[in-house]
C-alpha atoms as a PDB file:
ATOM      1  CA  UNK A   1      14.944  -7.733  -5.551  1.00  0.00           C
ATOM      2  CA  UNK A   2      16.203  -7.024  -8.806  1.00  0.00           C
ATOM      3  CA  UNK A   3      17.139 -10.615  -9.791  1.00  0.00           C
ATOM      4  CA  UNK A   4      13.409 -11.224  -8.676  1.00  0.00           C
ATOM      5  CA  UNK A   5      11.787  -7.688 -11.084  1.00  0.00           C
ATOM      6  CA  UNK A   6      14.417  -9.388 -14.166  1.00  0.00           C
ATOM      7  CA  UNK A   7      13.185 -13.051 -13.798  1.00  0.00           C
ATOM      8  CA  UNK A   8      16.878 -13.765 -13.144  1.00  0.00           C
ATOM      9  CA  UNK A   9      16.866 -17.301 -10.671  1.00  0.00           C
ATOM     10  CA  UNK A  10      13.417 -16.269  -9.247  1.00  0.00           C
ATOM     11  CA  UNK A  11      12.598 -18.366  -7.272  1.00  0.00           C
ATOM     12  CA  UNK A  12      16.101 -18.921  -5.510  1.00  0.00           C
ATOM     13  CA  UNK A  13      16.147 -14.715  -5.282  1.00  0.00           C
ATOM     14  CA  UNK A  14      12.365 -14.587  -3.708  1.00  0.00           C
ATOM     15  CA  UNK A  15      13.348 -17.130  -0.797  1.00  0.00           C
ATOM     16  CA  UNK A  16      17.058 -15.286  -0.300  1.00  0.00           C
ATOM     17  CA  UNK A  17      14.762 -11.471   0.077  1.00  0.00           C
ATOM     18  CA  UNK A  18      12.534 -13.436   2.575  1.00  0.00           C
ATOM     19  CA  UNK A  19      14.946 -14.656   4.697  1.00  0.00           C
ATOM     20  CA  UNK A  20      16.888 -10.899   4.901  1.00  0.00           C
ATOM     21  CA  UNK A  21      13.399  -9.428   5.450  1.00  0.00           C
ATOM     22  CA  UNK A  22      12.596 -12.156   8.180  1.00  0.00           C
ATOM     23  CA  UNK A  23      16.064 -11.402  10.005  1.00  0.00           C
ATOM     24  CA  UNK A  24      15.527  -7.737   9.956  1.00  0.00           C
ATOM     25  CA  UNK A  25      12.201  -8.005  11.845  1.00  0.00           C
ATOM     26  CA  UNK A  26      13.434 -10.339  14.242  1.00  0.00           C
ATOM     27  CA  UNK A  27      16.535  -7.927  15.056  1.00  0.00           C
ATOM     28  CA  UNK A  28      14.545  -4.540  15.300  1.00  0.00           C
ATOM     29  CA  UNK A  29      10.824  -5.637  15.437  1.00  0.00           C
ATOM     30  CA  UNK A  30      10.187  -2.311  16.344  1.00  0.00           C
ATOM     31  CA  UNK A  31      11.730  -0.128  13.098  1.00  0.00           C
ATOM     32  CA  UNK A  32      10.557  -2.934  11.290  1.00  0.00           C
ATOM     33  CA  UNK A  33       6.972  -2.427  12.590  1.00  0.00           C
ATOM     34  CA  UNK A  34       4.365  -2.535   9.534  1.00  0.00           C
ATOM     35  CA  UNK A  35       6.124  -2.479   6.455  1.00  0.00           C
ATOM     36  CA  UNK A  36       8.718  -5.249   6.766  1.00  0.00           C
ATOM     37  CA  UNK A  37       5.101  -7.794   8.081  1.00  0.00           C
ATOM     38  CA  UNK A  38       3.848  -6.454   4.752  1.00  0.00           C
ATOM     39  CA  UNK A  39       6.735  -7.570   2.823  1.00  0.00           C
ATOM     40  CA  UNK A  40       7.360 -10.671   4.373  1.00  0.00           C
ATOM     41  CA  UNK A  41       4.004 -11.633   3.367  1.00  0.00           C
ATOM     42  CA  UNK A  42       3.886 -10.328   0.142  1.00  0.00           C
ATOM     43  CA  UNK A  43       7.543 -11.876  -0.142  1.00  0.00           C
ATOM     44  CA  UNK A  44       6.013 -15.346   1.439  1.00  0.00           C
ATOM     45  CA  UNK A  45       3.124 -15.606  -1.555  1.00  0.00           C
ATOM     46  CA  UNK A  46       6.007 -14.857  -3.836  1.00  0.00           C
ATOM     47  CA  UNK A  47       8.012 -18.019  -2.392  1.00  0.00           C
ATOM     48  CA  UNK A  48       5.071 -20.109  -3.135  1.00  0.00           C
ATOM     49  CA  UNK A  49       3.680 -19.178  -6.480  1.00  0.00           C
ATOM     50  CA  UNK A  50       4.379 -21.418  -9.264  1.00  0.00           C
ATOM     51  CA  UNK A  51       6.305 -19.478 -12.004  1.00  0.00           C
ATOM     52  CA  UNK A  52       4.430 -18.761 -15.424  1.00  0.00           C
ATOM     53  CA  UNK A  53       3.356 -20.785 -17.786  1.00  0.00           C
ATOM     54  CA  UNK A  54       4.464 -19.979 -21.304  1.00  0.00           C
ATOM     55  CA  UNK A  55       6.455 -17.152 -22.857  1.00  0.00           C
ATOM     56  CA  UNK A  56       6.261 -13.594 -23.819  1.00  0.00           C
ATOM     57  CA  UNK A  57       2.407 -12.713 -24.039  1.00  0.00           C
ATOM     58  CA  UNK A  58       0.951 -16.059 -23.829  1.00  0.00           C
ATOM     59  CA  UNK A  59       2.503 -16.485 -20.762  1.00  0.00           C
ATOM     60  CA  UNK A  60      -0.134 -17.349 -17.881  1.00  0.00           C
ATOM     61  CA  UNK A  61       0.439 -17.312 -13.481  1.00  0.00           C
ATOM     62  CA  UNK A  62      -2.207 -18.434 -11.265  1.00  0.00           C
ATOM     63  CA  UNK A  63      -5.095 -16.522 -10.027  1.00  0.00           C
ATOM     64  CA  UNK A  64      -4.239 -17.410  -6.688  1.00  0.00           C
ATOM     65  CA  UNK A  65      -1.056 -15.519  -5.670  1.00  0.00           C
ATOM     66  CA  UNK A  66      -2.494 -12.406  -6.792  1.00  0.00           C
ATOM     67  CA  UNK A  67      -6.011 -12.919  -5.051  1.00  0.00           C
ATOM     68  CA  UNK A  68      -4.148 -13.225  -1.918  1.00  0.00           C
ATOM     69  CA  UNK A  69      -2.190 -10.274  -2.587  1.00  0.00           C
ATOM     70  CA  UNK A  70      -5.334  -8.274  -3.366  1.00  0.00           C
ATOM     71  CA  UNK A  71      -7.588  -9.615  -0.401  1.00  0.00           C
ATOM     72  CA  UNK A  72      -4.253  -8.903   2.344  1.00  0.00           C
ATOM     73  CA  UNK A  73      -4.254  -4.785   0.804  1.00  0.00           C
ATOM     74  CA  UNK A  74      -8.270  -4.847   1.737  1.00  0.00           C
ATOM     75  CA  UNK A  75      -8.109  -6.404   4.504  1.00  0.00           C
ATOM     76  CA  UNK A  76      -4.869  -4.084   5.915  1.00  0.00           C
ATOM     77  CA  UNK A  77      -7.430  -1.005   4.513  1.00  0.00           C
ATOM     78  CA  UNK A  78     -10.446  -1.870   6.655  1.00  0.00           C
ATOM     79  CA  UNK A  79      -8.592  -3.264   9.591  1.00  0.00           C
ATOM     80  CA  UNK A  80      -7.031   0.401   9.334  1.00  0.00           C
ATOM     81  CA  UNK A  81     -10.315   1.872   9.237  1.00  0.00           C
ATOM     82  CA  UNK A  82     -12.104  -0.251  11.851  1.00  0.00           C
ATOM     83  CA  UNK A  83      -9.004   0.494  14.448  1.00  0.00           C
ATOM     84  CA  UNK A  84      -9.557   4.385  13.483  1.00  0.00           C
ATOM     85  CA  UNK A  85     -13.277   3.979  14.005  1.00  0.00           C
ATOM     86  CA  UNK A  86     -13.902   1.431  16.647  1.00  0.00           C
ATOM     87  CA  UNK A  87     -10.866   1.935  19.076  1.00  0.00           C
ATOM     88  CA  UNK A  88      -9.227   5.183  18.073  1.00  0.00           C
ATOM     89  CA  UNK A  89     -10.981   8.794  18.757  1.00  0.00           C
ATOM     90  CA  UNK A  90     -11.229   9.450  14.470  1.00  0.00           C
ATOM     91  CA  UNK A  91     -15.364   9.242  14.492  1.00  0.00           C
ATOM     92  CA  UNK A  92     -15.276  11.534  17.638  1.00  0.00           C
ATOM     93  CA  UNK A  93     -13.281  14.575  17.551  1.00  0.00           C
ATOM     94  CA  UNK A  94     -12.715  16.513  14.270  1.00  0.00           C
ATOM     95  CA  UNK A  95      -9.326  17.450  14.843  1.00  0.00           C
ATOM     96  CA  UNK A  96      -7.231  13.930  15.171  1.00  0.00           C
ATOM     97  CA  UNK A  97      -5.623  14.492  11.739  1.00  0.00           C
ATOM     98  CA  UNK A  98      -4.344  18.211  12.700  1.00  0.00           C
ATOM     99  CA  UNK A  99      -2.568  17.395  15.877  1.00  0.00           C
ATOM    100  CA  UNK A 100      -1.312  13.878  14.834  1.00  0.00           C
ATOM    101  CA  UNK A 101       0.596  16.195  11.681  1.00  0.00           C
ATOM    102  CA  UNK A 102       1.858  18.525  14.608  1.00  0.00           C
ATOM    103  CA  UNK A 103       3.996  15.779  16.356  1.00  0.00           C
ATOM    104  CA  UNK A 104       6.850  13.658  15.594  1.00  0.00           C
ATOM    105  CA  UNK A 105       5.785  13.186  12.207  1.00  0.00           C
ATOM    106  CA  UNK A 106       5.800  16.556  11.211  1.00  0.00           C
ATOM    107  CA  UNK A 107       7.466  17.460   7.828  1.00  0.00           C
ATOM    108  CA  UNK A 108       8.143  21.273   6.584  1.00  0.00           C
ATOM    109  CA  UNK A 109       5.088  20.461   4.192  1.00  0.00           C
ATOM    110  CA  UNK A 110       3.054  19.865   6.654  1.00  0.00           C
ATOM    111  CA  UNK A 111       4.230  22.972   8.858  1.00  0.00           C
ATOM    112  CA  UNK A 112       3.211  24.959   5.878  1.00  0.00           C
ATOM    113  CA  UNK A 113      -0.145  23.541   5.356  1.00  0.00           C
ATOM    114  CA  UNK A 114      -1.095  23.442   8.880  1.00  0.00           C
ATOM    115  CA  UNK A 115      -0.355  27.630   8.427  1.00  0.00           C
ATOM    116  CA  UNK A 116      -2.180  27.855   4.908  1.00  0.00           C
ATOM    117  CA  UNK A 117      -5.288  25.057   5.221  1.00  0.00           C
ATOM    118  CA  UNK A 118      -8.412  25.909   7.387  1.00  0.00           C
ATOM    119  CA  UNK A 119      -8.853  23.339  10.172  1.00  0.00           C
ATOM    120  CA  UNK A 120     -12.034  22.206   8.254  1.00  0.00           C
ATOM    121  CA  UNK A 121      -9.527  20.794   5.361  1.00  0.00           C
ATOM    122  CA  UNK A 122      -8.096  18.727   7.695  1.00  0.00           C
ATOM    123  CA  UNK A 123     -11.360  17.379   9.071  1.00  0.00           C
ATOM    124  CA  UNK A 124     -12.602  16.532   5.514  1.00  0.00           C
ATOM    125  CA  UNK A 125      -9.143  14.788   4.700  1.00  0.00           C
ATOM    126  CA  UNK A 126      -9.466  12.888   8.025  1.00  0.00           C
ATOM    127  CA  UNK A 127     -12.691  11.920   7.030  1.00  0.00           C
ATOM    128  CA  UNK A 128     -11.779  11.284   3.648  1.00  0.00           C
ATOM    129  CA  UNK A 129      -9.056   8.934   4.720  1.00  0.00           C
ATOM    130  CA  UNK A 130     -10.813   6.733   6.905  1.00  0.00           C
ATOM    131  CA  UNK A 131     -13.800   6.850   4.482  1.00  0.00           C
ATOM    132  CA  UNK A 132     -11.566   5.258   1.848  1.00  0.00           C
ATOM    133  CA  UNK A 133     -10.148   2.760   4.189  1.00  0.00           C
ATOM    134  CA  UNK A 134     -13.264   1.528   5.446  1.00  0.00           C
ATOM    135  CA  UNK A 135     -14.875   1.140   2.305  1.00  0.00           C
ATOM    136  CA  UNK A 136     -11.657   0.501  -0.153  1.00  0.00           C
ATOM    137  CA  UNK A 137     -13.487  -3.281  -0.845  1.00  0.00           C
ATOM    138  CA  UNK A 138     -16.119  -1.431  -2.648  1.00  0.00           C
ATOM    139  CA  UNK A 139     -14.298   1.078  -4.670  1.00  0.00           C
ATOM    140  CA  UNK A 140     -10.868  -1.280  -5.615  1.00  0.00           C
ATOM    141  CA  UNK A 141     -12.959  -4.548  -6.408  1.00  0.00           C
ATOM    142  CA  UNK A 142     -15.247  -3.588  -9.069  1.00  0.00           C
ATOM    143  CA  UNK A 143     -13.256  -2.929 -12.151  1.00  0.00           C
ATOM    144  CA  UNK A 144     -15.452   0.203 -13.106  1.00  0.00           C
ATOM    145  CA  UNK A 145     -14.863   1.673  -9.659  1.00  0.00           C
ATOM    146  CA  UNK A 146     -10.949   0.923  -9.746  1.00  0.00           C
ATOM    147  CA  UNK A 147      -9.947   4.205 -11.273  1.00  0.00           C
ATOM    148  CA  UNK A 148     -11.758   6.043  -8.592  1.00  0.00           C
ATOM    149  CA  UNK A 149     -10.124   3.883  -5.861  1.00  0.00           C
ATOM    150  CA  UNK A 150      -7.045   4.269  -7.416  1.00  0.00           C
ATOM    151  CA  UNK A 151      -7.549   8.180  -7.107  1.00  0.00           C
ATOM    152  CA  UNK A 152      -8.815   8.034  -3.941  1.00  0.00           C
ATOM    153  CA  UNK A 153      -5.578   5.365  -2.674  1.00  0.00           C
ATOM    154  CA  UNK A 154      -3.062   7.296  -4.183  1.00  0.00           C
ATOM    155  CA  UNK A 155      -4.158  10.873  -2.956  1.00  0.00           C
ATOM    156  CA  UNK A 156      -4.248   9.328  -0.172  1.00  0.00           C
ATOM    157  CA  UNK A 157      -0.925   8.328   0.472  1.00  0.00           C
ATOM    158  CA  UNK A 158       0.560  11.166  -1.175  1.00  0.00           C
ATOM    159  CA  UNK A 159      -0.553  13.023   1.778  1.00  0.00           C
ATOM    160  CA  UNK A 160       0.321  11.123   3.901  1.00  0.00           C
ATOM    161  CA  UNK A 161       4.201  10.964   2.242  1.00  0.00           C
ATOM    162  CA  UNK A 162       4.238  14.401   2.152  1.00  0.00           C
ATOM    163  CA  UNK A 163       2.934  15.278   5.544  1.00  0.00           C
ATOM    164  CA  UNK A 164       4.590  12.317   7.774  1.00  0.00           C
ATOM    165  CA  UNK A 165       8.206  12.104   8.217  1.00  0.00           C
ATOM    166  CA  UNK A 166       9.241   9.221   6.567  1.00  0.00           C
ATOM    167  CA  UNK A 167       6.315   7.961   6.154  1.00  0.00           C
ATOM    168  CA  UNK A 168       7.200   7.750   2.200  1.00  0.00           C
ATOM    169  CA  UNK A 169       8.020   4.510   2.196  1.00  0.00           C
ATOM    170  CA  UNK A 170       5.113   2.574   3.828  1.00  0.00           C
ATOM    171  CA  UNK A 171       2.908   5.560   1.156  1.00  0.00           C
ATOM    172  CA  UNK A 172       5.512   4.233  -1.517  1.00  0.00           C
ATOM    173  CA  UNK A 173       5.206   0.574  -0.072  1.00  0.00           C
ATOM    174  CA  UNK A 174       1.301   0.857  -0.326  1.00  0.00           C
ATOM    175  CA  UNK A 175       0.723   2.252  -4.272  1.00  0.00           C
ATOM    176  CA  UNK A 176       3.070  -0.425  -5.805  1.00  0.00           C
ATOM    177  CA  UNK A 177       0.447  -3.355  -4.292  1.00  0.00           C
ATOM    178  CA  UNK A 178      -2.083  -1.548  -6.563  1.00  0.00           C
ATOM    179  CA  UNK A 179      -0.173  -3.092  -9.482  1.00  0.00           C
ATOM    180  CA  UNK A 180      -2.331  -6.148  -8.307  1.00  0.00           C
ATOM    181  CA  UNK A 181      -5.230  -5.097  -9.292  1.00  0.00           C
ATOM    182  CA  UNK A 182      -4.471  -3.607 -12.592  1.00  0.00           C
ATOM    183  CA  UNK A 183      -6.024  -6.395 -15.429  1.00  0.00           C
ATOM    184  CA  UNK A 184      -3.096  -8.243 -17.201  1.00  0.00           C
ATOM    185  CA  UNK A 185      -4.291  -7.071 -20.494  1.00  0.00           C
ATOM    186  CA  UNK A 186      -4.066  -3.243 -19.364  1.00  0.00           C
ATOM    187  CA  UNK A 187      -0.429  -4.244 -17.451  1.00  0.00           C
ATOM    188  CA  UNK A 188       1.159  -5.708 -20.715  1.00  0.00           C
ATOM    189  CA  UNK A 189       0.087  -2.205 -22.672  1.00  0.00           C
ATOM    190  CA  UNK A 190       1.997  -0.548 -20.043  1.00  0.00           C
ATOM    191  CA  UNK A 191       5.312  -2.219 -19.705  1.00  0.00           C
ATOM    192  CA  UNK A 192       5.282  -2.296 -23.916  1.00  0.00           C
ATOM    193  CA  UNK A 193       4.999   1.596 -23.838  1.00  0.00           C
ATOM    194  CA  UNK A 194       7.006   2.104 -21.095  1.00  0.00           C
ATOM    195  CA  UNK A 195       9.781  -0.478 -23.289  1.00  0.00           C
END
């Protein structure tokens, strides 16, 4: 991966991640539940994009790989949301979020804050949270709305990091895709400052 982040042999490093990621879902499909699909995707697009055109600043990448990156994080949002809403019990009973961060998922954090927070907090963040999922289209597509979604995505998964045992990493997993829907311009100001 970071032959792949350093533009060392890309294209030969992309297809070598893809095939480790596609062997460790087919041993363990079942620790490799979510976030290795997600990668093998993401990984998959990666495989098939043509490499930039151009060097430095000027160089240019097709729309393409990054429109399918940005339409498979919506569509895993509201396909979240509409499970939550349609088949799970989220819309009817206030109280899914406080017993489903008693269980196996249960991290000190979330010990304490099921002692300090009212059980209305946790109705308003389960409400919150599916809110954002079903709608995420609306607030990450416009670019005005973008910092808001942003916000709204991150907060998100920080709570969800902080109150699901190791959950981190699919939280962690989630808030680098958002990279995709940062405008190049804005990107490039970044990495120069961060350089």
């Amino acid at each position: 991966m970071l032959a792949i982040i350093f533009g060392w042999a890309r294209r030969a490093a992309t297809w070598i991640v893809l095939a480790g990621l596609l062997y460790v879902s087919l041993a363990d499909p079942i620790s490799a539940f979510t976030i290795n699909r997600l990668y093998v995707f993401g990984f998959l697009v990666l495989a098939f994009a043509p490499g930039p055109s151009g060097q430095g600043p000027e160089a240019r990448i097709p729309a393409w790989p990054i429109r399918v990156l940005q339409v498979s994080l919506l569509i895993h949002y509201v396909a979240s949301g509409l499970c939550k809403a349609l088949r799970g019990d989220w819309l009817a009973y206030s109280d899914v979020l406080w017993v489903q961060v008693q269980g196996v998922y249960c991290t000190e954090a979330a010990a304490w804050l099921l002692r300090v927070l009212p059980a209305g907090a946790w109705t308003i963040l389960q409400h919150a949270a599916l809110g954002f999922e079903l709608f995420a289209p609306l607030v990450l597509i416009p670019r005005r709305l973008r910092p808001l979604g942003f916000l709204l995505g991150v907060g998100l998964h920080v709570v969800v990091a902080v109150t699901m045992y190791q959950l981190i990493y699919f939280s962690l997993q989630m808030i680098s895709l958002y990279v995709v829907f940062v405008e190049p311009t804005r990107l490039r100001r970044w990495l120069a400052r961060l350089s």
